[in-house]
Protein backbone atom coordinates (compact mmCIF):
# COMPACT_ATOMS: atom_id res chain seq x y z
CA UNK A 1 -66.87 118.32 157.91
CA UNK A 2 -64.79 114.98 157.69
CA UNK A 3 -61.34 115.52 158.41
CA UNK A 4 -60.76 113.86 154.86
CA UNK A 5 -62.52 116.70 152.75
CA UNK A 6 -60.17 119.68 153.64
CA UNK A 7 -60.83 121.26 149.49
CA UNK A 8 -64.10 119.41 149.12
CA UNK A 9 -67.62 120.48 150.98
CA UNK A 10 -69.09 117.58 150.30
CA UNK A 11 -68.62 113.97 148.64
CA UNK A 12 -68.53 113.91 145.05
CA UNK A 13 -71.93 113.40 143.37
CA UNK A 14 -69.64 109.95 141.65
CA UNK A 15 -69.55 108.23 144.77
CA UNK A 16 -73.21 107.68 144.94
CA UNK A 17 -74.81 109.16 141.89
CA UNK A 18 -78.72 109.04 141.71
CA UNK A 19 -80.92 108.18 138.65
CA UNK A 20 -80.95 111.13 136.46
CA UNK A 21 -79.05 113.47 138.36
CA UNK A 22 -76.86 116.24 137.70
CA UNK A 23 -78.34 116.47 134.13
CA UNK A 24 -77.13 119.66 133.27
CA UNK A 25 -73.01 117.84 134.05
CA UNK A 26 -74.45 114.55 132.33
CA UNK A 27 -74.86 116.82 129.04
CA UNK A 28 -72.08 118.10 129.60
CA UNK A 29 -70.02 114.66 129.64
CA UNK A 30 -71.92 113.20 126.68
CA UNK A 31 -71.57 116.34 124.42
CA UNK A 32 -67.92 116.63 125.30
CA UNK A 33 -67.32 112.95 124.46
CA UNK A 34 -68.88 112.59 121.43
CA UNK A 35 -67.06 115.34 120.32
CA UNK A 36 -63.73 114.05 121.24
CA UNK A 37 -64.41 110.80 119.99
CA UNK A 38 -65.86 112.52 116.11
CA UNK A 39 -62.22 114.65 116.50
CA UNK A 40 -60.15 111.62 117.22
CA UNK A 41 -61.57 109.43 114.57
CA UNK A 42 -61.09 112.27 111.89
CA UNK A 43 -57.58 112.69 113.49
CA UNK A 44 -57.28 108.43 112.98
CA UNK A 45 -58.25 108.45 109.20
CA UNK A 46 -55.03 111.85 108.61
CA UNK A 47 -53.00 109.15 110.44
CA UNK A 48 -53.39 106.40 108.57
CA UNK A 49 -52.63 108.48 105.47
CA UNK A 50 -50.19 110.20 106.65
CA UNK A 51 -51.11 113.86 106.45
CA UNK A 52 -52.00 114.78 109.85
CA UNK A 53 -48.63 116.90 110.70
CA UNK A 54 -46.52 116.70 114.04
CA UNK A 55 -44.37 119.63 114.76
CA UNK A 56 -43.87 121.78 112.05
CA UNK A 57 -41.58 122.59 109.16
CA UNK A 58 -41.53 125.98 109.43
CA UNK A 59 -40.80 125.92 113.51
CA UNK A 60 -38.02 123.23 112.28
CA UNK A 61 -38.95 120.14 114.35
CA UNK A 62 -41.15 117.39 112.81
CA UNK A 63 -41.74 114.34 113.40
CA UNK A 64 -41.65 111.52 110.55
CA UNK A 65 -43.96 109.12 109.51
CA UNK A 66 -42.11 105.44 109.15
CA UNK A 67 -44.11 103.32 108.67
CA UNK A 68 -48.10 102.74 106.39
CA UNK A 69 -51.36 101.58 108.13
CA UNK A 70 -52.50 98.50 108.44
CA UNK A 71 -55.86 97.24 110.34
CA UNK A 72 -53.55 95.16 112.52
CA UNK A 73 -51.33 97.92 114.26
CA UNK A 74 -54.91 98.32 116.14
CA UNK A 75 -55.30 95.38 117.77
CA UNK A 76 -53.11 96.61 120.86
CA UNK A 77 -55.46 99.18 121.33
CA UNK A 78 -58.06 96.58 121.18
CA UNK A 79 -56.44 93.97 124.10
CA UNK A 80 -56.03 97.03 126.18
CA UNK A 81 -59.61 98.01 125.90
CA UNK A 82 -60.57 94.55 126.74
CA UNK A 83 -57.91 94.72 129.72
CA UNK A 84 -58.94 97.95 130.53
CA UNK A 85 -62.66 97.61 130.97
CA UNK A 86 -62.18 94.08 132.76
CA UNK A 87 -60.18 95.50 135.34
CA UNK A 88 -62.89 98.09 136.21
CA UNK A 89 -65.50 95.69 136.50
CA UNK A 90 -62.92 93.45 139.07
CA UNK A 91 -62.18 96.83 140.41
CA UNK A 92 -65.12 97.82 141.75
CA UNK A 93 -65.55 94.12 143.42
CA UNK A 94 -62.34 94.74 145.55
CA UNK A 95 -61.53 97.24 148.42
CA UNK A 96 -59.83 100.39 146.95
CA UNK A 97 -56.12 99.50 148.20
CA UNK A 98 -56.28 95.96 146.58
CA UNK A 99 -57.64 97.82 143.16
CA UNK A 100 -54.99 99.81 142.94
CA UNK A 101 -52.61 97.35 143.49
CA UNK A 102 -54.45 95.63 140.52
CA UNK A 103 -53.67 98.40 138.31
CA UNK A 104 -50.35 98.72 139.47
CA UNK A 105 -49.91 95.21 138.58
CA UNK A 106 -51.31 95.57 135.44
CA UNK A 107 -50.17 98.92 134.30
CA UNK A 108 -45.79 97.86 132.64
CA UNK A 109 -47.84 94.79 130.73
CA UNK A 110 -50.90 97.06 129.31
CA UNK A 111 -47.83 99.78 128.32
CA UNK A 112 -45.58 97.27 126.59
CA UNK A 113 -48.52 96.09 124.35
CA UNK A 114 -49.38 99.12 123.58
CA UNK A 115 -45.43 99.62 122.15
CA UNK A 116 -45.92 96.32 120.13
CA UNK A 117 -45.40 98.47 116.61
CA UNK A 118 -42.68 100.36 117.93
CA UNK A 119 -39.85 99.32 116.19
CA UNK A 120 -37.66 100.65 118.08
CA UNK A 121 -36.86 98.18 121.00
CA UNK A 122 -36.24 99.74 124.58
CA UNK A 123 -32.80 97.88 124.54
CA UNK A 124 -31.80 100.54 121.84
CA UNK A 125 -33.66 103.68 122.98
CA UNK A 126 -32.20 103.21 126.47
CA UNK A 127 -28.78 102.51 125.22
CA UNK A 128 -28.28 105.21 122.76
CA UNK A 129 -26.68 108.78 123.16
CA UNK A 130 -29.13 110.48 120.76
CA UNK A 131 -32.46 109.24 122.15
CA UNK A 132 -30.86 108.85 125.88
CA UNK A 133 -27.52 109.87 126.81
CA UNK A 134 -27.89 109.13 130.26
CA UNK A 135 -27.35 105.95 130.07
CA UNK A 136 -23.81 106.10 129.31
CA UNK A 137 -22.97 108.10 131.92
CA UNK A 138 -24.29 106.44 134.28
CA UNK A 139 -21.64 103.88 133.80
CA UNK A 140 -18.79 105.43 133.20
CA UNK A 141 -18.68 107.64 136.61
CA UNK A 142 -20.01 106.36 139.86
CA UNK A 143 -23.10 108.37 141.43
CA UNK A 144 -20.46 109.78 143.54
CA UNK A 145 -17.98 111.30 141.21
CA UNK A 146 -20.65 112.55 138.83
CA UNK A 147 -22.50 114.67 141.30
CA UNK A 148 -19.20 115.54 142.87
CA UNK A 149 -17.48 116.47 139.58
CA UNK A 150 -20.49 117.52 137.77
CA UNK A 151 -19.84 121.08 136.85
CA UNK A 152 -16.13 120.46 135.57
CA UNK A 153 -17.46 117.57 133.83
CA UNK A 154 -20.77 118.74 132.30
CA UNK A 155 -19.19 119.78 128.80
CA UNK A 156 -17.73 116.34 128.58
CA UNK A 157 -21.15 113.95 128.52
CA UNK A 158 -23.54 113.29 125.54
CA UNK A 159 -25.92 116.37 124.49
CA UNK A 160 -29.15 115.02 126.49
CA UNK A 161 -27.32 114.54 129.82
CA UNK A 162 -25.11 118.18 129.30
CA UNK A 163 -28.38 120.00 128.73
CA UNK A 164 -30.44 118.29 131.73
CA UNK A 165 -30.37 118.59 135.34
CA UNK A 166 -28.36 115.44 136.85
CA UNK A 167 -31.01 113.73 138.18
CA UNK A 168 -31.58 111.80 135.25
CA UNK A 169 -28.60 110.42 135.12
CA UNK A 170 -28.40 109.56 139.02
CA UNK A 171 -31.81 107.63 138.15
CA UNK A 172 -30.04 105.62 136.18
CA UNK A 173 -27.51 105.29 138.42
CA UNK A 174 -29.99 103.89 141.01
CA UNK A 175 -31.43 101.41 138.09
CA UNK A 176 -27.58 100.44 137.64
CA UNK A 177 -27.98 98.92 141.44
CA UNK A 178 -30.18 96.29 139.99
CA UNK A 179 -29.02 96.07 136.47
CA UNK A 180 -27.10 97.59 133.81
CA UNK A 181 -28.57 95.80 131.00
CA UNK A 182 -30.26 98.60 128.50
CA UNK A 183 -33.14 96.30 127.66
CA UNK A 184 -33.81 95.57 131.52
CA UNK A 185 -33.41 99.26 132.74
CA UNK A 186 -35.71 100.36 129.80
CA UNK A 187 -38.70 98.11 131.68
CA UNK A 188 -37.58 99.32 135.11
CA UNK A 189 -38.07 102.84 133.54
CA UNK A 190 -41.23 102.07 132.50
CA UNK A 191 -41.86 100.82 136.03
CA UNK A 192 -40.86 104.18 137.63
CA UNK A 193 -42.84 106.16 135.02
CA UNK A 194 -46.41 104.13 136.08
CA UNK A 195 -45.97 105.25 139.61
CA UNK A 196 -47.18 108.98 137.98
CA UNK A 197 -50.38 106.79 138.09
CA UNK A 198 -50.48 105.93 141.51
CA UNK A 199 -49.75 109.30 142.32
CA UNK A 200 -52.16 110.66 140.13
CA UNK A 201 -54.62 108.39 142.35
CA UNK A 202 -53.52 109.87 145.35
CA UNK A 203 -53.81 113.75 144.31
CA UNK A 204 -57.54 112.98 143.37
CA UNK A 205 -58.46 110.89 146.24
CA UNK A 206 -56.93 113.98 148.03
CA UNK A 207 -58.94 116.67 145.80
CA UNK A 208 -62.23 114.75 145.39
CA UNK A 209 -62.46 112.56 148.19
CA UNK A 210 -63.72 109.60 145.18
CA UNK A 211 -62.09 106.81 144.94
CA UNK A 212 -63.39 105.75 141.06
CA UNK A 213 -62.22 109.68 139.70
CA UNK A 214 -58.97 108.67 141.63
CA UNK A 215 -59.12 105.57 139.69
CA UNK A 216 -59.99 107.12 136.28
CA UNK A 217 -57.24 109.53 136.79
CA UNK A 218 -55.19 106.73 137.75
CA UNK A 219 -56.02 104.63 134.19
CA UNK A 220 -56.09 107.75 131.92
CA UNK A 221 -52.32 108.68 133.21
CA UNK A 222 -51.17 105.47 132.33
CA UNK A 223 -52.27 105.23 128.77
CA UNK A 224 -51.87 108.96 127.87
CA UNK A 225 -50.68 108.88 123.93
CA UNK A 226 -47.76 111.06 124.93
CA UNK A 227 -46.51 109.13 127.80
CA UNK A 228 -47.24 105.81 125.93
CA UNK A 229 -45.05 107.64 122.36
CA UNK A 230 -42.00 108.45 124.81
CA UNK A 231 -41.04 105.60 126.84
CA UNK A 232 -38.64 104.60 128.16
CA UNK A 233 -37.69 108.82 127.53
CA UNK A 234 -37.22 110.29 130.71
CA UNK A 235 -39.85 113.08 130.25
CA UNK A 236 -41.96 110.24 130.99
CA UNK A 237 -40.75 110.10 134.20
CA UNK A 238 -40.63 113.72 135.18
CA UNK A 239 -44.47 114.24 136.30
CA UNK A 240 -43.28 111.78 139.37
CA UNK A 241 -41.35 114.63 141.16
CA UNK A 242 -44.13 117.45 140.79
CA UNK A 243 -46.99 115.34 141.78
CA UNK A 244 -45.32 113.64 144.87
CA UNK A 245 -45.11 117.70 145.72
CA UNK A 246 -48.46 118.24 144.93
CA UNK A 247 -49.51 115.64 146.84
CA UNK A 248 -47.38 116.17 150.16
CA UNK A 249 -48.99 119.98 149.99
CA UNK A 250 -52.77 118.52 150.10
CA UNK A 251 -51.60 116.25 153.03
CA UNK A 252 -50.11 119.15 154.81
CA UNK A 253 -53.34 121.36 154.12
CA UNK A 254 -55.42 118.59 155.17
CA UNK A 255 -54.13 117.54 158.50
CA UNK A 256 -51.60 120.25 159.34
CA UNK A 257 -48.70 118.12 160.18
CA UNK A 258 -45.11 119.52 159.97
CA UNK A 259 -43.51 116.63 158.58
CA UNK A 260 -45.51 117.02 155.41
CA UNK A 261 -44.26 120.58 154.55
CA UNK A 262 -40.87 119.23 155.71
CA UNK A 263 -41.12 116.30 153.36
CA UNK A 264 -42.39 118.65 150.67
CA UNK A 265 -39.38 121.05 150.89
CA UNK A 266 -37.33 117.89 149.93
CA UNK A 267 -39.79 116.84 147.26
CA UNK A 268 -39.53 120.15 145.45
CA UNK A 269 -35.32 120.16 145.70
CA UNK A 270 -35.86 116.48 143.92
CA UNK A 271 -38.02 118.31 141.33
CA UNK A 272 -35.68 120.49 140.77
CA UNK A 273 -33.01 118.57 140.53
CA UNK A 274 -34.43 115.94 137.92
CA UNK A 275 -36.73 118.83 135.66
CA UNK A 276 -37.55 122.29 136.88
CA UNK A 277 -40.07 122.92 133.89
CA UNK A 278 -42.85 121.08 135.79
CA UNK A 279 -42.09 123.77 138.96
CA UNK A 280 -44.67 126.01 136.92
CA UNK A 281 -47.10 124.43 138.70
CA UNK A 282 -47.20 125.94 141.58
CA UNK A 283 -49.78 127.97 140.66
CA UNK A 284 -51.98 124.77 141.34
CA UNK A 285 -50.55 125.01 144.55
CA UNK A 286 -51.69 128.52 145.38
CA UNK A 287 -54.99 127.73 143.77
CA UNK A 288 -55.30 124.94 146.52
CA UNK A 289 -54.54 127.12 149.21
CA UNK A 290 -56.68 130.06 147.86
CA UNK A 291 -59.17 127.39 148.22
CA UNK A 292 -58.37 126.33 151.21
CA UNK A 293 -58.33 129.82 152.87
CA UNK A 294 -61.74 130.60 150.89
CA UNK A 295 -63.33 127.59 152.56
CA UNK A 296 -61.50 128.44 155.90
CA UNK A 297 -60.02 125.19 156.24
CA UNK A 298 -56.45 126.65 156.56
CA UNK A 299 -55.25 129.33 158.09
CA UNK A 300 -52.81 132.09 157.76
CA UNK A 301 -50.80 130.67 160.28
CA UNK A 302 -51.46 127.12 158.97
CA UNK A 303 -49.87 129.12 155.37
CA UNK A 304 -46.76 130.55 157.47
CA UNK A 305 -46.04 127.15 158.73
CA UNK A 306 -46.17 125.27 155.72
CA UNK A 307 -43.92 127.85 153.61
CA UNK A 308 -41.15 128.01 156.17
CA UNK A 309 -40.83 124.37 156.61
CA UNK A 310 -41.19 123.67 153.53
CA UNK A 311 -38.28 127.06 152.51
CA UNK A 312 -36.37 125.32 155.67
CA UNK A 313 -36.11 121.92 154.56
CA UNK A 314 -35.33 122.98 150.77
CA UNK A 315 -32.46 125.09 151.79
CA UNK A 316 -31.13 122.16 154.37
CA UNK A 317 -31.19 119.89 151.12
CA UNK A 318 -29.68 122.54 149.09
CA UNK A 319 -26.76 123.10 152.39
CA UNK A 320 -26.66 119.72 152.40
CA UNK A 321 -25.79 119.11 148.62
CA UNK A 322 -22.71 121.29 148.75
CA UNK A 323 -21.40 120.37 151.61
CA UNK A 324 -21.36 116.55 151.40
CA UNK A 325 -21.09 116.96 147.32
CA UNK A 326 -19.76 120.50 146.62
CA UNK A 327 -22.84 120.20 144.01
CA UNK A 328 -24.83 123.53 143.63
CA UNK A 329 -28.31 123.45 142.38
CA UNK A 330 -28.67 127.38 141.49
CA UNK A 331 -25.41 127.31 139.15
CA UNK A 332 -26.29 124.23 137.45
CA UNK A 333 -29.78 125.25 136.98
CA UNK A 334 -28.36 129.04 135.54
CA UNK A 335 -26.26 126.77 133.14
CA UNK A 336 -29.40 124.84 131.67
CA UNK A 337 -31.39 127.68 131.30
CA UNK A 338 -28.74 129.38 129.49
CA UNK A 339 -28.10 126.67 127.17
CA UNK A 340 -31.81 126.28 126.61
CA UNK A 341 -31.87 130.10 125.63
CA UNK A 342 -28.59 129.45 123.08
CA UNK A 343 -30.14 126.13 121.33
CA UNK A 344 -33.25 127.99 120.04
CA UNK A 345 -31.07 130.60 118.82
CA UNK A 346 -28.43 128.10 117.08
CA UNK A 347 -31.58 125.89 116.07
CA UNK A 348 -33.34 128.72 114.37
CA UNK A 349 -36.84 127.79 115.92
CA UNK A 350 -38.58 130.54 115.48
CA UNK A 351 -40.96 131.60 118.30
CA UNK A 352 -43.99 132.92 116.49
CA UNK A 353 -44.82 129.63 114.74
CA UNK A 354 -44.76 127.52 117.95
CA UNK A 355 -46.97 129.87 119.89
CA UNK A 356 -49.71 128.10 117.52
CA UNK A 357 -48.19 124.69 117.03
CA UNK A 358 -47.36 123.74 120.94
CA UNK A 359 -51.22 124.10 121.48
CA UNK A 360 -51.62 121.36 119.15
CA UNK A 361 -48.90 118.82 120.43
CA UNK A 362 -50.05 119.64 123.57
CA UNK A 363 -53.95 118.09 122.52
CA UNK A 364 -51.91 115.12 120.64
CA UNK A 365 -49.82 114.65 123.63
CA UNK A 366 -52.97 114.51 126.29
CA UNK A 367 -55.23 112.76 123.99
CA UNK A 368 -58.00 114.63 121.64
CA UNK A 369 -60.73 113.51 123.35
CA UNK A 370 -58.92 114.27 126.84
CA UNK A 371 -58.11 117.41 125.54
CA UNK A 372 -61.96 118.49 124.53
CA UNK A 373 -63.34 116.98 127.91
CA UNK A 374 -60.73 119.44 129.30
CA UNK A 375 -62.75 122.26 127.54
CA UNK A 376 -65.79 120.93 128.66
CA UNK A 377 -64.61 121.54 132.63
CA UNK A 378 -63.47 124.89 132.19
CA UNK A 379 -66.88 125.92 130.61
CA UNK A 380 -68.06 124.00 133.81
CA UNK A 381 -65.88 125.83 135.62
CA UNK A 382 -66.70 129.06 134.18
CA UNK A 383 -70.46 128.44 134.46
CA UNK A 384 -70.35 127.29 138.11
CA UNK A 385 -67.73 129.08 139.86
CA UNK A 386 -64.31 128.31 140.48
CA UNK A 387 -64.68 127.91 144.20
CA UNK A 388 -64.62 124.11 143.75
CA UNK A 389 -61.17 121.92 143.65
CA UNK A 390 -61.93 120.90 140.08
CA UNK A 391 -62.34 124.49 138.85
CA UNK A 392 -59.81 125.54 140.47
CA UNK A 393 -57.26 123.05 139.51
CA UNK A 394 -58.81 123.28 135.45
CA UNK A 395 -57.94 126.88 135.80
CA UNK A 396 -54.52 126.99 137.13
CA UNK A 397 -53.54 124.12 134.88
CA UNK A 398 -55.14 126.04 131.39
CA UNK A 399 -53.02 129.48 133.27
CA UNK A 400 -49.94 127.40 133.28
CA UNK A 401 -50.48 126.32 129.80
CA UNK A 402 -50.86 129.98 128.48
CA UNK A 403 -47.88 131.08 130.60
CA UNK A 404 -45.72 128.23 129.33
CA UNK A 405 -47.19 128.60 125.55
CA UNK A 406 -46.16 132.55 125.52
CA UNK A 407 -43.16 132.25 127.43
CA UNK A 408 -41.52 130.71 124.60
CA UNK A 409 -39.68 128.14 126.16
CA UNK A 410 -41.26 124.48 124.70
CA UNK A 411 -40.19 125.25 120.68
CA UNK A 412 -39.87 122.08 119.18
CA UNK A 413 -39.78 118.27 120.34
CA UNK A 414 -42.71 119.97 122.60
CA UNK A 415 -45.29 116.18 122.40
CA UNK A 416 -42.53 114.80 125.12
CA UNK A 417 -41.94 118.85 126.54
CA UNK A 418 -45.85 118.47 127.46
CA UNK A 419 -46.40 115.07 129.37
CA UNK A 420 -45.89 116.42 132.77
CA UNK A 421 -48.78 119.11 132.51
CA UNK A 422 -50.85 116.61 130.13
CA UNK A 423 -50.84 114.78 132.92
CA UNK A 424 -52.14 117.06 135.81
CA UNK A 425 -55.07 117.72 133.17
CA UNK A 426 -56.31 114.17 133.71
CA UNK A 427 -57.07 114.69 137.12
CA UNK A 428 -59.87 117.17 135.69
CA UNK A 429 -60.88 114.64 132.86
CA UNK A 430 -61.30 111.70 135.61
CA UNK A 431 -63.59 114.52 137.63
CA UNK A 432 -65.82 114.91 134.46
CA UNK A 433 -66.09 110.98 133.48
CA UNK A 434 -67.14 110.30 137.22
CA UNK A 435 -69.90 112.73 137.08
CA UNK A 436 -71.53 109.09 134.98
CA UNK A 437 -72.71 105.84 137.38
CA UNK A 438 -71.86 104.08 134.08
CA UNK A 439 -68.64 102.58 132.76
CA UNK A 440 -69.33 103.21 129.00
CA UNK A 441 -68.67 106.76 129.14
CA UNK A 442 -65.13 106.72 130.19
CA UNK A 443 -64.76 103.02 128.09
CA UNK A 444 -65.37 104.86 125.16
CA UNK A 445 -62.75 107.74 126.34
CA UNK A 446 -60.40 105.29 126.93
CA UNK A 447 -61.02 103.46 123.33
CA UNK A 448 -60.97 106.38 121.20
CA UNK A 449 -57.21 107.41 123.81
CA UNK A 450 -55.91 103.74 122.97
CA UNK A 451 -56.90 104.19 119.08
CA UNK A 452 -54.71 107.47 118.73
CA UNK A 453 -52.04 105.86 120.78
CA UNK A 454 -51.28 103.09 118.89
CA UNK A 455 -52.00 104.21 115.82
CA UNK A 456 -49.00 107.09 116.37
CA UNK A 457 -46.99 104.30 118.05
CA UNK A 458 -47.01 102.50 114.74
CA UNK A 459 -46.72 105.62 112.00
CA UNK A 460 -44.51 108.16 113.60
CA UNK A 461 -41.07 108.15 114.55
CA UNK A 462 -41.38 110.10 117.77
CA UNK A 463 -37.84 108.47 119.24
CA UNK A 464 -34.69 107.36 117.20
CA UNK A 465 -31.58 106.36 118.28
């Protein structure tokens, strides 16, 4: 076994697929699509007349329509297509690393144009206290006093930044080193959202060993329809934490090397720090390491190492915050959670109607057609075992779901609540689209993705300042 393919036996069957292999997966793919596609184009047509319903009434959250169709709010969709599909034929002419620079390159233009019918320009979103209060902040205490001060100050600053961990407003803070100008910062933020691509690219070149499912991954992540409805929001943003964790882990399982659980420690007091929600996922780490232990490429001692340096070098971070800062994690974190608790209750969202409702943001937030290829691996899954990275991964992310769904947490606003585990579901998309030598599956994937996303881009007011 390569010392690359710690989770995988062998190569993906993508890498070098053979004429009419795999039929049984291929069937799979095409059903799955065409299905996604029919369901997206019905959800297109309630779009464009306004009926197809966003949050709900009842649960008190909804989001508005703003605006009537025309044929023209799709030509974004249409350039990125184009964009989209002519990059993966340069793509596969280049050596991986240059690729994904490609993409990288490409990926703040592709987003912008697909926010031309946003009326709402990032100049305002970023500079306003209802759609962003961290902004303000950000400017009106240096990084130092506000972590510092940030418990006796906390009831003082604009509801998004009181009811968030501070390390949205420290991001900000960093932006502020290269600009305070709202319009400017709201590109930069689109800048530092995209790298949940790259990383996205890493996790599956880690998982599959593939470099074009790494690259799908990569290009589904960046035009998700709820990433693309929230920017420059920092939910956006908050997948970047989790998957740099998730990603350190599979480098620590793969080659055993202390300074990746150390590293990963860190990474999960940064998570913490900027969004805990997306710490659910851990149970994708356990899966990995179930998986790992299953295929005996880890051992129990490999496991003790990697949870004490990793416990280690969170608590040093932790030590280190309240010494140099006086800035504890737990008591902030006790104070969010509280207040999260307290706004349902003062909100009056009941819990009941979003047990139902969050399962449907959560398909408009990955994409429809994502959303029923998603389906389509855990029946693969189910069918084959789950003793493969895929199945494992589809599984722990659909537990996660459930847990999160149940738990009552997301109740409202839940399209921008979902990105981060939207996200980690297009790893297992990418996996299924791959299983195809040709481009027009995932082409078609990506059109019918584009369609929904600029078609809510124009309609619905998912942001307002």
């Amino acid at each position: 076994m390569s010392e690359r393919t710690v989770l995988t036996a062998e190569r993906t069957a993508a890498a070098a697929p053979e004429p009419g292999a795999d039929d049984p997966q291929l069937r799979l793919l095409h059903g799955a699509l065409f299905g996604g596609c029919a369901l997206t184009l019905v959800a297109a047509v309630l779009l464009a007349v306004r009926v197809l319903p966003l949050g709900s009434r009842a649960g008190r959250w909804i989001y508005r329509y703003v605006a009537t169709f025309s044929a023209w709010q799709l030509w974004p969709a249409a350039v990125a297509l184009l964009a989209v599909v002519g990059l993966l034929w340069l793509s596969q002419r280049l050596r991986p690393r240059v690729a994904v620079g490609a993409w990288l390159v490409a990926a703040v233009p592709l987003q912008l144009v697909m926010r031309t019918y946003d009326d709402m320009p990032l100049s305002v979103l970023v500079g306003s206290d209802r759609a962003n209060s961290f902004h303000t902040p950000s400017l009106a205490y240096s990084a130092y006093d506000f972590i510092s001060r940030y418990m006796r100050i906390v009831g003082e600053l604009p509801a998004h930044a009181r009811t968030n961990m501070p390390g949205k407003t420290l991001l900000y803070h960093l932006l502020g080193a290269v600009t305070t100008d709202p319009g400017t910062q709201g590109v930069l933020v689109v800048a530092v959202s995209s790298l949940t691509g790259l990383l996205a690219y890493a996790v599956a070149r880690e998982l599959f060993d593939d470099h074009r499912t790494a690259l799908y991954a990569l290009i589904l992540v960046l035009l998700m329809p709820g990433r693309l409805w929230f920017l420059p929001i920092l939910n956006t943003v908050s997948p970047v934490p989790i998957l740099l964790a998730f990603w350190l882990h599979l480098r620590f399982l793969r080659g055993k090397q202390w300074p990746w659980a150390v590293a990963l420690g860190l990474a999960v007091y940064l998570t913490f720090l900027f969004e805990p929600l997306p710490l659910v996922l851990g149970l994708a780490f356990l899966g990995t390491i179930a998986l790992a232990l299953h295929r005996r490429t880890c051992a129990w001692y490999d496991l003790l190492r990697l949870v004490s340096l990793t416990l280690a070098a969170f608590a040093a971070a932790y030590l280190g915050m309240r010494v140099v800062f006086g800035y504890d994690l737990f008591v902030n974190l006790d104070y969010v959670l509280a207040d999260a608790n307290e706004f349902n209750v003062r909100a009056a969202r009941p819990y009941g109607v979003w047990v139902w409702r969050n399962l449907c943001d959560f398909a408009l937030c990955a994409g429809l057609a994502a959303t029923v290829l998603v389906g389509a691996t855990a029946y693969d899954a189910a069918r084959r075992g789950l003793a493969r990275p895929v199945a494992a991964l589809t599984a722990c992310g659909l537990a996660v779901l459930a847990f999160l769904d149940l738990v009552g947490v997301n109740r409202g606003e839940t399209i921008r609540l979902w990105i981060f585990l939207a996200v980690f579901f297009q790893l297992s998309v990418a996996w299924l689209c791959a299983r195809s030598a040709r481009l027009w599956p995932f082409a078609l994937l990506v059109g019918a993705t584009l369609v929904q996303g600029a078609l809510g881009m124009a309609l619905i007011a998912f942001v307002r300042p």
